[in-house]
Every structure is written in C-alpha cells, then in structure tokens.
N, C-alpha and C. Protein backbone atom coordinates (compact mmCIF):
# COMPACT_ATOMS: atom_id res chain seq x y z
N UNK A 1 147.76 84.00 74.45
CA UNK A 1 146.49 84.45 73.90
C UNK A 1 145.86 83.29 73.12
N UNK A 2 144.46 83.05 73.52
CA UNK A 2 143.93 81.78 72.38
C UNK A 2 143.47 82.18 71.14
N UNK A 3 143.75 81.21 70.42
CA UNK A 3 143.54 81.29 69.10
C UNK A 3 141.87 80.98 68.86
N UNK A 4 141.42 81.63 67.55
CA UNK A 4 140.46 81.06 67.24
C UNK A 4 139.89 79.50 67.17
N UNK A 5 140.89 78.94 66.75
CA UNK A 5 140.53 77.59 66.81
C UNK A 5 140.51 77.55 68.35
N UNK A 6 141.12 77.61 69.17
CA UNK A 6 140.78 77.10 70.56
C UNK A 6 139.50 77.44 71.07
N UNK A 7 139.25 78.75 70.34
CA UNK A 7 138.37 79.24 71.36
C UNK A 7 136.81 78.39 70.66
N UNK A 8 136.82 78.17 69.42
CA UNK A 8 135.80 77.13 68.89
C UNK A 8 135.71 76.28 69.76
N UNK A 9 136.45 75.11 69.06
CA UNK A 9 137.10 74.28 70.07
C UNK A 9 136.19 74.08 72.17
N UNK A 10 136.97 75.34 72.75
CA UNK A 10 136.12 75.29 73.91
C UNK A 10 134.86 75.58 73.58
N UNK A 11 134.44 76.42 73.26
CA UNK A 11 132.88 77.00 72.58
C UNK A 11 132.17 75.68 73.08
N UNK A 12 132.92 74.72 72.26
CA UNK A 12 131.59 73.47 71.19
C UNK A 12 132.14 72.37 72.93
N UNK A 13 132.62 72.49 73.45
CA UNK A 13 133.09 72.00 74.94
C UNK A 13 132.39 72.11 75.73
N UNK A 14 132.30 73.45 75.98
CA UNK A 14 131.64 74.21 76.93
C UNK A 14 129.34 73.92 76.38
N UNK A 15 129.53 74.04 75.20
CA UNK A 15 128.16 73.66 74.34
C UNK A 15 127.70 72.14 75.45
N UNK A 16 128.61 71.21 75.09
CA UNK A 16 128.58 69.96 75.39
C UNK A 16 127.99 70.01 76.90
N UNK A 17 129.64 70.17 77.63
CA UNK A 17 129.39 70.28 78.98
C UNK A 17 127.82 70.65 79.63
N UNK A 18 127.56 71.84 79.05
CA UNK A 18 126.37 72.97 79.51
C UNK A 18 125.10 72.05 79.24
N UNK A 19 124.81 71.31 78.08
CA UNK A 19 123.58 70.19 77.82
C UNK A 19 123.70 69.13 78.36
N UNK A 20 124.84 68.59 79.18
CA UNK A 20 124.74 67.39 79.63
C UNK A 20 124.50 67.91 81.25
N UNK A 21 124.91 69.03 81.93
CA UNK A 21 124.04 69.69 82.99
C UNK A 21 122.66 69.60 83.17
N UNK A 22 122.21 70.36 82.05
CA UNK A 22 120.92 70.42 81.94
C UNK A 22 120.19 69.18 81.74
N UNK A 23 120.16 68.38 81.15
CA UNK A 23 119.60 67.38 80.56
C UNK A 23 119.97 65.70 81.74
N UNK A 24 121.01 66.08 82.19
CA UNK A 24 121.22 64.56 82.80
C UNK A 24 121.59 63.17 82.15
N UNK A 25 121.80 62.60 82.68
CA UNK A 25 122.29 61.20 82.44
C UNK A 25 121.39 60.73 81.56
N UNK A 26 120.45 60.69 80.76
CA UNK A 26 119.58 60.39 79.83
C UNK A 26 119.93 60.87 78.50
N UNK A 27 120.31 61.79 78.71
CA UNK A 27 120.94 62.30 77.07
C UNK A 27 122.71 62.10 77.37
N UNK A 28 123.24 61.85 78.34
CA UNK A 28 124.69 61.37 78.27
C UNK A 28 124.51 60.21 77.46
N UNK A 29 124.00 59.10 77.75
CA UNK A 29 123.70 58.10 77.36
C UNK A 29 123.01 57.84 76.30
N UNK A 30 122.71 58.68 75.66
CA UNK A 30 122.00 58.51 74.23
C UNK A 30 122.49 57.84 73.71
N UNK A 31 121.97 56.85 72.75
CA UNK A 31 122.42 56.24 71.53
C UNK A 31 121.93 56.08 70.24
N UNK A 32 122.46 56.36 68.86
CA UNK A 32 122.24 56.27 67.47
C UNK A 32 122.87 54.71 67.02
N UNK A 33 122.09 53.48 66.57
CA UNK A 33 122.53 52.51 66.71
C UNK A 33 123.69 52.32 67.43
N UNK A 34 125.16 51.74 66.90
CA UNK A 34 125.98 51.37 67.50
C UNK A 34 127.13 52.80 68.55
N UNK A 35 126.98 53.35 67.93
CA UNK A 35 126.77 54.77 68.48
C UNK A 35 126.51 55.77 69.48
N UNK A 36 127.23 56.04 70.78
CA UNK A 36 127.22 56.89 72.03
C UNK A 36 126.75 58.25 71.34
N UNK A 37 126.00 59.06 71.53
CA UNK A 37 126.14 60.49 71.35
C UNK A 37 127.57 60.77 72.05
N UNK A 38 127.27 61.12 72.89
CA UNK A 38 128.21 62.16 73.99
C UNK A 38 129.92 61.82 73.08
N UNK A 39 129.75 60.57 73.06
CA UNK A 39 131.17 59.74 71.69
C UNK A 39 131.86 60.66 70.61
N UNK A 40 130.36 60.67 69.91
CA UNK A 40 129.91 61.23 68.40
C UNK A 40 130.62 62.91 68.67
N UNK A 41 129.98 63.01 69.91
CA UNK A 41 129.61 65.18 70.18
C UNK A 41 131.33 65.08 69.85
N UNK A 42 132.37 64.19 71.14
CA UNK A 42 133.61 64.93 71.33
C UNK A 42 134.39 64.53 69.88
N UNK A 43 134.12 63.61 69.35
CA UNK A 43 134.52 63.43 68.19
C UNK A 43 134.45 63.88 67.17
N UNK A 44 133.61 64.59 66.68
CA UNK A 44 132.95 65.26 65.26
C UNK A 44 132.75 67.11 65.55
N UNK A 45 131.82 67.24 66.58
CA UNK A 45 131.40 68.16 66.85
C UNK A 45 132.47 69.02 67.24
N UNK A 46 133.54 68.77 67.88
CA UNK A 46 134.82 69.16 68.48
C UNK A 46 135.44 69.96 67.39
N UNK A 47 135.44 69.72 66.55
CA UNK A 47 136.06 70.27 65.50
C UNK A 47 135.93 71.23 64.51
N UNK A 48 136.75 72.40 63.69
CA UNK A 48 135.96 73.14 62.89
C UNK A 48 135.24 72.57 61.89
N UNK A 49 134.05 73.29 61.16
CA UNK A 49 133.01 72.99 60.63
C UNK A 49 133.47 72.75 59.24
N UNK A 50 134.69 73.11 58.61
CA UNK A 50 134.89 72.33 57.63
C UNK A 50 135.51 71.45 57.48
N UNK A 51 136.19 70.86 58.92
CA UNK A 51 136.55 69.78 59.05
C UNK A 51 135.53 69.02 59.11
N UNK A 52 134.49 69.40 60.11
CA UNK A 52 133.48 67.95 60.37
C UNK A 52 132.58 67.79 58.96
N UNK A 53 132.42 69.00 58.05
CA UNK A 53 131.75 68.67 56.92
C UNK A 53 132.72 67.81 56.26
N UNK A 54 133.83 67.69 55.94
CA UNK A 54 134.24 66.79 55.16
C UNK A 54 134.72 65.13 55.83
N UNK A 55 134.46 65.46 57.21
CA UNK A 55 134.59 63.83 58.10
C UNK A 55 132.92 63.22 57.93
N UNK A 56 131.74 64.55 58.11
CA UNK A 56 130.64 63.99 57.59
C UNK A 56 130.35 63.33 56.19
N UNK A 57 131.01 63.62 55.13
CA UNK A 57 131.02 63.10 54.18
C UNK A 57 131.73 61.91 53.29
N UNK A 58 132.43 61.56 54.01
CA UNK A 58 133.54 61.00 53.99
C UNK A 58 132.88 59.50 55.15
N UNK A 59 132.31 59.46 56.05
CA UNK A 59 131.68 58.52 56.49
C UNK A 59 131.01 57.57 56.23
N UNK A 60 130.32 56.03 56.70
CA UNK A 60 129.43 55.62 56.18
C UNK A 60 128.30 55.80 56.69
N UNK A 61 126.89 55.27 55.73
CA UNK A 61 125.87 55.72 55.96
C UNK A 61 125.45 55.79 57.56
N UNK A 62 125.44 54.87 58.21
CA UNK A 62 125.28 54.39 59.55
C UNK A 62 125.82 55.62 60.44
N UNK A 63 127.05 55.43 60.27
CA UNK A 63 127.88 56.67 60.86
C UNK A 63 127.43 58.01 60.31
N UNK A 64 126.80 58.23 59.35
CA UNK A 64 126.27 59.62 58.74
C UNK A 64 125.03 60.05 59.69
N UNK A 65 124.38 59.01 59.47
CA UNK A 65 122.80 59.09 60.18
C UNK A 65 122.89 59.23 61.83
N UNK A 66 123.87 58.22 62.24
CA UNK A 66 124.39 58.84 64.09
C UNK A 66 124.56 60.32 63.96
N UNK A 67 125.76 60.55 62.99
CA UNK A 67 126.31 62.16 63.68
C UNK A 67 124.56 62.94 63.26
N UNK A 68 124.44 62.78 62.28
CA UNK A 68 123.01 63.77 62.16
C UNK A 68 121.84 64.08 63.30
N UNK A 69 121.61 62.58 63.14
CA UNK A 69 120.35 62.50 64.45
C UNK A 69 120.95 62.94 66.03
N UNK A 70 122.31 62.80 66.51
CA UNK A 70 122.89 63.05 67.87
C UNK A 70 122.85 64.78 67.29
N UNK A 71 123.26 65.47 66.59
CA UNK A 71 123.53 66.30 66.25
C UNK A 71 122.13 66.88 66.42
N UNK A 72 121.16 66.82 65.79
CA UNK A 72 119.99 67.20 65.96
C UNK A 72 119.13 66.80 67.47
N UNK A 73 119.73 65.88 67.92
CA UNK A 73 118.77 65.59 69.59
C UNK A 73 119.83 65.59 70.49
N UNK A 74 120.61 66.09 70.03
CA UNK A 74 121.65 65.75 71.79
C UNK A 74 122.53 66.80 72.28
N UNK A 75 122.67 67.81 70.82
CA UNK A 75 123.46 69.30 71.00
C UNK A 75 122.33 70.36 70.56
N UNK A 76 122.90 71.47 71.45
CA UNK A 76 122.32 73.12 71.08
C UNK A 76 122.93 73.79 70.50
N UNK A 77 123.02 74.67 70.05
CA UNK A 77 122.03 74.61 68.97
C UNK A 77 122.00 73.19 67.99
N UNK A 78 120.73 72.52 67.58
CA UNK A 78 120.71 71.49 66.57
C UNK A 78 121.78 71.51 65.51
N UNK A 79 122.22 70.57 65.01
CA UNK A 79 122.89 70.19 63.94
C UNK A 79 122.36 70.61 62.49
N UNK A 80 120.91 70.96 62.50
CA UNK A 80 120.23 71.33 61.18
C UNK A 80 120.81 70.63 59.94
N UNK A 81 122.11 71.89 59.68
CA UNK A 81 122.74 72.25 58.70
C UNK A 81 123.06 70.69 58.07
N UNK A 82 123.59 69.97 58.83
CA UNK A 82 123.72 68.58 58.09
C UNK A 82 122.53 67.66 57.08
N UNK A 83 121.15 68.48 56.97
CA UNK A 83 120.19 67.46 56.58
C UNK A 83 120.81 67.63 55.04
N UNK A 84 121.44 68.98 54.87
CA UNK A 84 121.93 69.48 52.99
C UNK A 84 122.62 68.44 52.37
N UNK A 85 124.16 68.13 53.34
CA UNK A 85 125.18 66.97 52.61
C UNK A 85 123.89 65.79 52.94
N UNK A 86 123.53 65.52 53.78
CA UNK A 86 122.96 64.17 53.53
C UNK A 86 121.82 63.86 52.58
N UNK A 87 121.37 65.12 52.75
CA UNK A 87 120.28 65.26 50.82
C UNK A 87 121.10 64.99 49.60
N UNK A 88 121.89 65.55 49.58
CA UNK A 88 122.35 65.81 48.80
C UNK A 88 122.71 63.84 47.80
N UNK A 89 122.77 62.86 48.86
CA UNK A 89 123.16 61.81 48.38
C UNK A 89 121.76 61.21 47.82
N UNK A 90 120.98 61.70 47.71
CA UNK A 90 119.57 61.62 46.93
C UNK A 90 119.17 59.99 46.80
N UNK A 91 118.82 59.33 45.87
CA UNK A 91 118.45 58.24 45.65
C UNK A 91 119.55 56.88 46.37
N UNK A 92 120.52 56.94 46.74
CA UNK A 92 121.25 56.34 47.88
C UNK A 92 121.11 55.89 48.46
N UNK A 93 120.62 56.80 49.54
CA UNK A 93 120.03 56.86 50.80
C UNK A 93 118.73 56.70 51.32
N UNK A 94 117.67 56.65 49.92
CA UNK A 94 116.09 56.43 50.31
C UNK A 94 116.15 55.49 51.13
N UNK A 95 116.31 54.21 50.61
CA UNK A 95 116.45 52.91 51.18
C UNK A 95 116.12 53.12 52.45
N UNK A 96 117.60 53.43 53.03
CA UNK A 96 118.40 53.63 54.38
C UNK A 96 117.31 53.96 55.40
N UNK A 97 116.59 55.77 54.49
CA UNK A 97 116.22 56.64 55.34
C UNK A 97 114.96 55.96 55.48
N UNK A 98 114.66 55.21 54.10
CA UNK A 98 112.84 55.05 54.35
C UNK A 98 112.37 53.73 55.41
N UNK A 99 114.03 53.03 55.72
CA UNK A 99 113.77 52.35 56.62
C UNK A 99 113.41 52.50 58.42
N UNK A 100 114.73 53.39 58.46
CA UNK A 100 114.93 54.33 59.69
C UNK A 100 113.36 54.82 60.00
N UNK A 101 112.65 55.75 58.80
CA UNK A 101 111.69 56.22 59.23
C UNK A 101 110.56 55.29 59.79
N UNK A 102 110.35 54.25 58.72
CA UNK A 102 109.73 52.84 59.17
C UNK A 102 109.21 52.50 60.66
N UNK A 103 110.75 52.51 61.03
CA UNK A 103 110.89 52.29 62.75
C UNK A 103 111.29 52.81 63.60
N UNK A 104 110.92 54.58 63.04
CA UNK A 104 111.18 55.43 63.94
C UNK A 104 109.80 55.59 65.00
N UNK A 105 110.15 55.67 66.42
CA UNK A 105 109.02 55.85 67.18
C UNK A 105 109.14 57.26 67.27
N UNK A 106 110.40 57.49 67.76
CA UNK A 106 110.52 59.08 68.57
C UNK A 106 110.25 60.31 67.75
N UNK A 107 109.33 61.26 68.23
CA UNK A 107 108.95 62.42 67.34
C UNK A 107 109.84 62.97 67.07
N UNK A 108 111.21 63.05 67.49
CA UNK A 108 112.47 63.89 66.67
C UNK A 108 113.17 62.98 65.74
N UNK A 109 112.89 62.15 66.04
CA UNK A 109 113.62 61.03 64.80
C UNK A 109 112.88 61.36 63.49
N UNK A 110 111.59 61.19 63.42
CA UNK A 110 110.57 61.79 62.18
C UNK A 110 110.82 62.35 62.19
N UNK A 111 110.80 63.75 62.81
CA UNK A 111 111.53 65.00 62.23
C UNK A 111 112.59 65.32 61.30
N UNK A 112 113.61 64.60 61.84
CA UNK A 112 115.08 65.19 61.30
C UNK A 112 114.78 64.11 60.28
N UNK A 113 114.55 62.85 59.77
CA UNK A 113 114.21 62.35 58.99
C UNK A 113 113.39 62.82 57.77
N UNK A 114 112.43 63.30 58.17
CA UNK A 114 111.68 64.35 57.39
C UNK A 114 113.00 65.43 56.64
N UNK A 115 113.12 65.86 57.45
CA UNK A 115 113.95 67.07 57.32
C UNK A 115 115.45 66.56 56.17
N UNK A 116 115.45 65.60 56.15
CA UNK A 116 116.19 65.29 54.82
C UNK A 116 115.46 65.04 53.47
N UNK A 117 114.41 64.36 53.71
CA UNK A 117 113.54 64.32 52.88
C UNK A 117 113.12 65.55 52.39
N UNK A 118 112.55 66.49 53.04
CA UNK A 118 112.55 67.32 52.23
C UNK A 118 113.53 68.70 51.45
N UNK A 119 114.37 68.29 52.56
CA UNK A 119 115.62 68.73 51.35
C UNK A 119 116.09 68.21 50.30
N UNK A 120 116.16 66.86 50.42
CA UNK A 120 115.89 65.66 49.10
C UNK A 120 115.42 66.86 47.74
N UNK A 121 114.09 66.62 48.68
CA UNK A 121 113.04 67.23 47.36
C UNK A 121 113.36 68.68 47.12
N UNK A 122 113.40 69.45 47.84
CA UNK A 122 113.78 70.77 47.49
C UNK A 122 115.08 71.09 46.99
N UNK A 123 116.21 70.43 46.88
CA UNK A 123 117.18 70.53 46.07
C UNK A 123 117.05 70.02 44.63
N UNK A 124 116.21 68.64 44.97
CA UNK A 124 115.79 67.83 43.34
C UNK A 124 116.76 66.30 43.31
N UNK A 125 117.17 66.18 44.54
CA UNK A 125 118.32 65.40 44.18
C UNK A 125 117.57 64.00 44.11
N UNK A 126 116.12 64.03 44.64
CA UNK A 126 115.52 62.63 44.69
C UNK A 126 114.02 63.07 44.43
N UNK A 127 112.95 62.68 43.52
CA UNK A 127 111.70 63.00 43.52
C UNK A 127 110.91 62.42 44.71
N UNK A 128 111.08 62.85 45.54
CA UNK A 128 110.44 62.46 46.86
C UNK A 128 108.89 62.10 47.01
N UNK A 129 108.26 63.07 45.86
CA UNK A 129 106.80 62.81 46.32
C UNK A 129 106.02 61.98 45.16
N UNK A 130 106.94 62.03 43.87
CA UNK A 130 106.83 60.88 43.27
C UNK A 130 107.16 59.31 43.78
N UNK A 131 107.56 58.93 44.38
CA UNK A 131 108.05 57.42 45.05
C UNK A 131 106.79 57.13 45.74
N UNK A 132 105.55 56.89 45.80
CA UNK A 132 104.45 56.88 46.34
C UNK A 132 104.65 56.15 47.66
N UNK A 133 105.22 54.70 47.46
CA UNK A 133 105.48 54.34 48.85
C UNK A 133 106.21 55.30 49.55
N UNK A 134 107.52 55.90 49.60
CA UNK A 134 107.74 56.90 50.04
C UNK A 134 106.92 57.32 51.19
N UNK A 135 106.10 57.88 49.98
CA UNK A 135 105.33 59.04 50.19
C UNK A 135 104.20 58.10 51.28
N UNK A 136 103.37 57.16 51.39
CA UNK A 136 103.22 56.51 52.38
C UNK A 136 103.79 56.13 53.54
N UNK A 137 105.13 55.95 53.91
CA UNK A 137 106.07 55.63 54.90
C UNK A 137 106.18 57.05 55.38
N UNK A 138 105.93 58.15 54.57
CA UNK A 138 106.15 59.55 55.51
C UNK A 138 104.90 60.11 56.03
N UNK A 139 103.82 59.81 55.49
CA UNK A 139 102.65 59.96 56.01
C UNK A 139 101.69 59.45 56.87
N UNK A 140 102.81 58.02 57.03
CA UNK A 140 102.24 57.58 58.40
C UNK A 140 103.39 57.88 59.68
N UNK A 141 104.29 57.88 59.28
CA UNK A 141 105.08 58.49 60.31
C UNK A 141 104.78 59.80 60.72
N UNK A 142 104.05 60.77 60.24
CA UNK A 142 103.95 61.58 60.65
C UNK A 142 102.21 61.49 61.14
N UNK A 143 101.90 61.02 60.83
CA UNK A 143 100.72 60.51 61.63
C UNK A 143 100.89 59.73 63.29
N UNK A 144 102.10 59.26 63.25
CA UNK A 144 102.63 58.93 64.44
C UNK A 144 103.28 59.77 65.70
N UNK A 145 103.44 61.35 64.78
CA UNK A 145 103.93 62.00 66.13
C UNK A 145 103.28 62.86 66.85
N UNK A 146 103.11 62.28 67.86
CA UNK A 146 102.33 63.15 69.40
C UNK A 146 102.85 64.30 69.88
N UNK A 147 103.86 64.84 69.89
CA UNK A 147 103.58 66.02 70.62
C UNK A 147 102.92 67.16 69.27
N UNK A 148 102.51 68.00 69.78
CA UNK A 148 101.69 68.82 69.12
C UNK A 148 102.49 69.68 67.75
N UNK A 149 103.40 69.87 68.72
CA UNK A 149 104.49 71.05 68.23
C UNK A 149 105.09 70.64 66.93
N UNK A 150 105.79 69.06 67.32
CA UNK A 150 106.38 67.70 66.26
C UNK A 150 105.60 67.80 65.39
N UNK A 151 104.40 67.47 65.45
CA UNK A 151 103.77 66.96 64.65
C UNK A 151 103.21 68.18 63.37
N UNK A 152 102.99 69.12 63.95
CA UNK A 152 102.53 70.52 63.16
C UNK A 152 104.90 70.83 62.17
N UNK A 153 105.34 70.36 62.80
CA UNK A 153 106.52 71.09 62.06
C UNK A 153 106.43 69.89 61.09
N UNK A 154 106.20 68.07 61.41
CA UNK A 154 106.44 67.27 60.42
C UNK A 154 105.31 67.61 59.12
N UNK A 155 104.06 67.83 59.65
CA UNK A 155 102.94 68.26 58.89
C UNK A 155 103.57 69.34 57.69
N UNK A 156 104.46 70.43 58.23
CA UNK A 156 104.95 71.23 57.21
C UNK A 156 105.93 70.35 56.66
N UNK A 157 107.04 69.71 57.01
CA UNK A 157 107.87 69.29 56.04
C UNK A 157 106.80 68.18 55.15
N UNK A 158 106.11 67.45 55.44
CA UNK A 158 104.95 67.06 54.45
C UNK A 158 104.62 67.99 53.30
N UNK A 159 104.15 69.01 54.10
CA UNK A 159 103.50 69.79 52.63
C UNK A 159 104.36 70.70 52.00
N UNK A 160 105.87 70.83 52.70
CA UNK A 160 106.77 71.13 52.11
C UNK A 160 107.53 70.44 50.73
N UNK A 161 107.36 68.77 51.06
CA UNK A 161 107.26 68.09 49.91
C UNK A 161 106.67 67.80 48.64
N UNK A 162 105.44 67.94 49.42
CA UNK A 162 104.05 67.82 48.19
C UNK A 162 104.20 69.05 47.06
N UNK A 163 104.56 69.94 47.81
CA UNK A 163 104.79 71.62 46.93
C UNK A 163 105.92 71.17 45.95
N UNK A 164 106.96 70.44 46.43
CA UNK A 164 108.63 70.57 45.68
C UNK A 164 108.11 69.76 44.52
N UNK A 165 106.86 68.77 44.35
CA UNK A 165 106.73 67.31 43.27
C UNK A 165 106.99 68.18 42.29
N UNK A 166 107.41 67.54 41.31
CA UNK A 166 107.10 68.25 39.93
C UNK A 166 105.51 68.28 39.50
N UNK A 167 105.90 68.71 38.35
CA UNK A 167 104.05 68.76 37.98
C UNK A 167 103.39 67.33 37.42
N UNK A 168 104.06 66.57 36.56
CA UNK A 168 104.03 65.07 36.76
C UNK A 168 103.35 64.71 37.85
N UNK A 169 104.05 65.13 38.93
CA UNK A 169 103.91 64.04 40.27
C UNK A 169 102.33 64.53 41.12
N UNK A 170 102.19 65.86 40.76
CA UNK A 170 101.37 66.49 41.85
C UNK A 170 99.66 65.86 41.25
C-alpha cells in the first residue's frame, strides 16, 4: 500500500511529466541563470513542502530566485506560495531583485518579481514604495509588459504597493 509520502512524491511526478507533454521541449529546456528548470522541478519540487520550504531557505540568493521563477513558469499549479519566504528577506534582496527586474524582458518574470515586491510591502519587511528608484525600476517594468492580461495583474501588484506605503511615503 503507498504511503502518503509516495503518493506526493508521484503527484508532483506525474505534475512534471503532464507539463512537459503539454508544453514541449521549450519549457524542458528552460533556464533560470545557471539553472535547468526541469533540474530544479526533480530536485526541490519532488519533495514534501516542508522540506522544500526549508531547502528554499536555506539556499543562496541565485538558487532562491531559480527555484521561484521555474516554480512560477515551468510547474502547475505555480509556485506562488514562495514569493512569502523570499519577502520575507526584505532589504537583502532589493538589490538582487531590483536588478533582475532591470533586465527582465519576459512578462512573467515582472510578474513574479512584482509579486515579491509586493509582498515585501505588504508584510512591511521592506518600504517598497518609499525607495523611489525602486519605485521607478517597477514602473517601468511594468510598462514593459505586453500581454494584456500581464500587464493588468502587474498594474495591480503596482497599486497593490502604492496602497501598502506608509503615510510618510504616500
């Protein structure tokens, strides 16, 4: 009889398998800098969720930002849940992220980028909409994303931010 863990385990297998069907050799091949997705999926993703939360944390930044972004563009359901621990490292990580965003082209890259950012701000762990450059590097990135859909969800995590400023900032 299988155990729960196995049957996770296949679950997040079978997850894998089933998106690389669908999707083709283009998302097999994905890459987060030095970084394979498909690598990342059997490695991290494979595992129970409080294991991979504490292998996610426990990582370096580089390696944080792969599992996130593969996690968010390369598995179904999205990875979401990871933008929290990586907020959570607040002023840290601006740097990192405000670079990434910099030279992000792809409309899901702004996204999930965003999407820390404004958990940033909505936890408090970083004044997000106080940092004005910041706050410029996210407003043109999101001025950069074309599909319609992208761009209306980055538009909300925008004004999802602007709402979190303190009153100082606004």
């Amino acid at each position: 009889m299988p155990t729960v863990k196995t049957v996770l385990v296949g679950a997040a297998s079978l997850s894998v398998l089933s998106l690389l069907s669908v999707t083709g050799c283009s998302a097999a091949n994905m890459r987060v800098g030095e970084y394979k997705c498909s690598q990342l999926t059997e490695y991290f993703y494979g595992k129970p969720p409080n294991e991979r939360m504490s292998q996610f944390v426990a990582a370096d930044l580089e390696k944080q930002y792969a599992i996130y972004v593969c996690g968010n563009q390369y598995l179904e359901p999205p990875a979401t849940y990871l933008a929290e621990p990586f907020a959570r490292e607040g002023g840290r990580i601006v740097g990192f992220l405000k670079a990434k965003l910099t030279a992000a082209t792809g409309d899901l890259t702004i996204r999930d980028i965003l999407l820390v950012f404004s958990e940033m701000s909505r936890r408090k762990s970083y004044n997000v909409a106080g940092d004005t450059d910041l706050m410029k590097v996210i407003t043109e990135a999101v001025d950069r994303v074309k599909d319609p859909f992208w761009k209306k969800t980055s538009e909300q995590s925008l004004d999802e931010i602007r709402q979190q400023a303190p009153a100082a900032a606004q």
